[in-house]
Protein backbone atom coordinates (compact mmCIF):
# COMPACT_ATOMS: atom_id res chain seq x y z
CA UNK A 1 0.00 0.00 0.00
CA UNK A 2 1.59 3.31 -1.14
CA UNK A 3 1.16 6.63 0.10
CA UNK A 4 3.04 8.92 -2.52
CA UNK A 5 5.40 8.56 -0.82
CA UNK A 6 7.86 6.93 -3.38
CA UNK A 7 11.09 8.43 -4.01
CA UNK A 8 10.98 10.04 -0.40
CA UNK A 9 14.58 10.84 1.17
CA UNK A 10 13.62 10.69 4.67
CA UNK A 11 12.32 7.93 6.59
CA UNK A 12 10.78 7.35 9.75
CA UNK A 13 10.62 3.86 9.61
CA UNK A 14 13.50 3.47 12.39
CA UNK A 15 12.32 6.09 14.29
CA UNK A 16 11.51 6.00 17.85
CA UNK A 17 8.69 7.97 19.11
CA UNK A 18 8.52 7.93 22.74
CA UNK A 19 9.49 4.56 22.95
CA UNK A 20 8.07 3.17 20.58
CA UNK A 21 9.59 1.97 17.08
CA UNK A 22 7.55 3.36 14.21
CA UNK A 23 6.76 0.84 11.90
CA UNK A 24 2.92 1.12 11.21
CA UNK A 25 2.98 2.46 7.74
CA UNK A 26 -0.50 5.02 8.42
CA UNK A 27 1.65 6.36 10.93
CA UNK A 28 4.53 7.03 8.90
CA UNK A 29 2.29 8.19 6.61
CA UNK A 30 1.41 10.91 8.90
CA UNK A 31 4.77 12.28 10.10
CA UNK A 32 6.26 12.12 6.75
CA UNK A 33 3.71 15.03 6.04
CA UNK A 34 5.13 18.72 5.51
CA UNK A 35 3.98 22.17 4.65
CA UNK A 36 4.94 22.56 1.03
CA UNK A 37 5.88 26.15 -0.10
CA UNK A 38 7.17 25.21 -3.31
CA UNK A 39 5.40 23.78 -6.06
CA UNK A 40 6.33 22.35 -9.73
CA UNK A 41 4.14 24.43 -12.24
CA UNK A 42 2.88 20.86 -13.22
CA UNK A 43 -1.07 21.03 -13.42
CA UNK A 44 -3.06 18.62 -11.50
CA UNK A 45 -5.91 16.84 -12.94
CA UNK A 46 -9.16 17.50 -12.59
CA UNK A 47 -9.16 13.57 -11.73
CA UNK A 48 -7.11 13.97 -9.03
CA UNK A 49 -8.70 16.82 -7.44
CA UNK A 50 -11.99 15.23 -7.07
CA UNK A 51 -10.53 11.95 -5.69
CA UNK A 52 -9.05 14.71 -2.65
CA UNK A 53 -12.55 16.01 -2.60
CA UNK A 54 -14.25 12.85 -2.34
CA UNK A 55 -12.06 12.00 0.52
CA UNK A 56 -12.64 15.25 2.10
CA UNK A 57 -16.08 14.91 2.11
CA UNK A 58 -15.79 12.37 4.93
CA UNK A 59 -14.37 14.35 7.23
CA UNK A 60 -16.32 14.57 10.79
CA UNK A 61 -18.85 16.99 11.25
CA UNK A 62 -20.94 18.09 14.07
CA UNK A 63 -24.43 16.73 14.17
CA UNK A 64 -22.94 15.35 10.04
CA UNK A 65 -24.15 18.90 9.62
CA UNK A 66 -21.00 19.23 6.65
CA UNK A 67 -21.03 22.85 6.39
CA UNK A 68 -18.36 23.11 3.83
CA UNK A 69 -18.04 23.89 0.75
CA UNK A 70 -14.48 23.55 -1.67
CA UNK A 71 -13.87 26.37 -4.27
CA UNK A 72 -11.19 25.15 -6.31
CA UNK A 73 -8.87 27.79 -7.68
CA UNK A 74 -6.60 27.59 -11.01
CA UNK A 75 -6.94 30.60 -12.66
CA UNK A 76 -4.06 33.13 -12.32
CA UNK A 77 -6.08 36.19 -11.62
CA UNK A 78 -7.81 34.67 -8.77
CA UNK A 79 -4.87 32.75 -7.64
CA UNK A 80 -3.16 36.53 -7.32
CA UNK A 81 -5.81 38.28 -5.52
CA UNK A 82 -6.07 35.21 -2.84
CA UNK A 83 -2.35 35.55 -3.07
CA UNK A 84 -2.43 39.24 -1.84
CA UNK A 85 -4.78 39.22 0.96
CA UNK A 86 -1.74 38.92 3.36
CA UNK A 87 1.87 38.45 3.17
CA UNK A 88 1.60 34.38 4.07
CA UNK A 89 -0.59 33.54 1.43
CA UNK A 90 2.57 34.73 -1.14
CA UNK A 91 2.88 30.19 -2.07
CA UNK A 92 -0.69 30.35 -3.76
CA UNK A 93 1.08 32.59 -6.80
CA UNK A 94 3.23 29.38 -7.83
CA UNK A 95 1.00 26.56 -6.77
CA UNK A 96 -0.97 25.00 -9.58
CA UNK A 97 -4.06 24.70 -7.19
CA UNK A 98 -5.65 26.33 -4.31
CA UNK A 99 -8.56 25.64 -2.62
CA UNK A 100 -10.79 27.65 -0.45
CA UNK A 101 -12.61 25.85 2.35
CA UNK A 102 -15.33 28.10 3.36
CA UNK A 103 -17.85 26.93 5.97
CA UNK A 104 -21.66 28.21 5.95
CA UNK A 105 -22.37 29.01 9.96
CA UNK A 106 -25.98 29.38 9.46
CA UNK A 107 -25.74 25.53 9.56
CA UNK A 108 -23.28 24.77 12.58
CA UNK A 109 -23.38 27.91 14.44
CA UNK A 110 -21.01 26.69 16.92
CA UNK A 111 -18.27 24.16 15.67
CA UNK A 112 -18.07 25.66 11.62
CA UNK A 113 -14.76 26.80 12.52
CA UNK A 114 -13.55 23.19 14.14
CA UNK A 115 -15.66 21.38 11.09
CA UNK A 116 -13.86 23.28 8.64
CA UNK A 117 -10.49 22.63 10.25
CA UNK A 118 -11.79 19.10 10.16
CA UNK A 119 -12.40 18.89 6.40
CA UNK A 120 -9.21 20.87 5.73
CA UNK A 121 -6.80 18.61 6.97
CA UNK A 122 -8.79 15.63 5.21
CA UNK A 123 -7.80 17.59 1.74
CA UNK A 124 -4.09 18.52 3.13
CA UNK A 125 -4.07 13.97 3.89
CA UNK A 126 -5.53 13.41 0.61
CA UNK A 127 -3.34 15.21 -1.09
CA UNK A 128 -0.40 13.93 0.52
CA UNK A 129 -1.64 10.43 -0.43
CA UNK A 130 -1.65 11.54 -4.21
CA UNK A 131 1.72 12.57 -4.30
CA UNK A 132 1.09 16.12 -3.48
CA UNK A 133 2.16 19.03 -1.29
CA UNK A 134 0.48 21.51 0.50
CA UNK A 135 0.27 24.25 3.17
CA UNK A 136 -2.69 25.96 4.70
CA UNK A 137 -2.65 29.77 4.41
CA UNK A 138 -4.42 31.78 6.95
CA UNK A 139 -7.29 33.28 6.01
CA UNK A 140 -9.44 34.28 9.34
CA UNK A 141 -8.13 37.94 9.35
CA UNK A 142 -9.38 38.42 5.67
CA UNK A 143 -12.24 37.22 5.70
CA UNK A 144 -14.30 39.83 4.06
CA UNK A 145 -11.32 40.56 1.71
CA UNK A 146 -11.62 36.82 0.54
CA UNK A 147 -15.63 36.69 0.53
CA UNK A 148 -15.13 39.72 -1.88
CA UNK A 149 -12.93 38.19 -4.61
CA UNK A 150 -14.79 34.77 -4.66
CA UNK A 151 -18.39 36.06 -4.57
CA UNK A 152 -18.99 34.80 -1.03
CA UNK A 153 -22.57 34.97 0.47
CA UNK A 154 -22.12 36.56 3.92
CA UNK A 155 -23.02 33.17 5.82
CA UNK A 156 -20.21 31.71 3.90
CA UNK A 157 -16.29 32.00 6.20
CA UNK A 158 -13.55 31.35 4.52
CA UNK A 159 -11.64 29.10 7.11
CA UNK A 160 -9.33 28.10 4.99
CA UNK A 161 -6.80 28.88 1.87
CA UNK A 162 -4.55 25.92 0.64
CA UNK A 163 -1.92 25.81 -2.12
CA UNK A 164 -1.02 22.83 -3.18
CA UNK A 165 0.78 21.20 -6.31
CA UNK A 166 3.75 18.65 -6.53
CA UNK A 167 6.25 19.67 -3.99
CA UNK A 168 9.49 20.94 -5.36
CA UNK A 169 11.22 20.85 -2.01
CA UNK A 170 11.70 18.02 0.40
CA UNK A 171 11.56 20.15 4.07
CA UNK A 172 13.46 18.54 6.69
CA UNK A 173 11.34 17.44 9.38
CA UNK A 174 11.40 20.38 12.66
CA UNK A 175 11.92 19.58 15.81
CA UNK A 176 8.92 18.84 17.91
CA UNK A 177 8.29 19.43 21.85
CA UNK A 178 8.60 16.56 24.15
CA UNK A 179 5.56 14.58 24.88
CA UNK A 180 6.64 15.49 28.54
CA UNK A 181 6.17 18.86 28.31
CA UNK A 182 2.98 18.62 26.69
CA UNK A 183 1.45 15.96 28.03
CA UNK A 184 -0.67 16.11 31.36
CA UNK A 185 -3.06 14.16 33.19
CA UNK A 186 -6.62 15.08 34.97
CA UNK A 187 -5.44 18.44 35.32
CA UNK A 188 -2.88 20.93 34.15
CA UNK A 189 0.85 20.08 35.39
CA UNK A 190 0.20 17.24 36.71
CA UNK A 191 2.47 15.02 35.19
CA UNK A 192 1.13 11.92 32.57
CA UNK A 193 4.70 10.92 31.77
């Protein structure tokens, strides 16, 4: 079972995580994962973006109330304006693909945000299953700004901006706090570990 992973010149397979050797493949799968900045100008088919979508779709939900929608972005124009809204969003000019996650919170008043999270790191998986790179531009500050250039009803908050396209970079992976130092039980600082 392959993950698009192929080719990859880092491996977690001897890894220990604490304690424990990594050799599950899903979870490999998961740590091998890394915010992609840089993209080949290769195009993406529409093929493969609806088998990210499809996956997407599965994502949990409060009350399965799916309050998301996917606007999938390729034209230049568009790509530039979503590009300008703030200075992080600057990897959407040279990705082949973005897509805007925008969540209607007339239907889940109180979790859209969460659900849209949710749904955006389904696509951000999916992708990475395909072969494919991406990283999730802010968009919460702009949200009127973004509403604006893609004809947004009001009820309709952008949650999230992706680019994403075949990564022309292979980022090392960053170091990550200890599980120690993170990690508490029943209450705050009381020690788990």
């Amino acid at each position: 079972m392959g993950f698009g992973l192929e080719g990859s010149s880092f491996s977690w397979s001897s890894r220990r995580l604490g304690g424990f050797k990594l050799e599950n493949e899903y979870l490999n799968f998961l740590l091998t994962r890394r915010s992609i900045r840089k993209f080949k100008p290769d195009p993406i088919s529409k093929e493969v973006i609806l088998k990210i979508l499809d996956v997407a779709r599965y994502a949990p939900s409060a009350r399965n109330a799916q309050p998301w929608i996917f606007i999938v972005i390729t034209d230049e124009k568009v790509k530039n304006e979503l590009a300008s809204v703030h200075s992080w969003a600057s990897p959407l000019k040279n990705a082949p693909l973005g897509i805007v996650i925008a969540c209607n919170k007339d239907l889940s008043p109180h979790s859209y945000q969460v659900d849209c999270a949710n749904v955006t790191m389904y696509v951000m998986l999916a992708a990475h299953a395909l072969g494919l790179g991406s990283v999730w531009l802010q968009t919460l500050r702009n949200v009127s700004e973004i509403q604006k250039i893609l004809n947004l009803p009001e009820n309709y908050v952008p949650v999230s901006m992706l680019a994403i396209g075949y990564p022309d970079e292979k980022p090392t992976p960053r170091p990550r706090k200890n599980l120690n130092e993170i990690t508490f039980k029943d209450r705050f600082n009381e020690p788990f570990i």
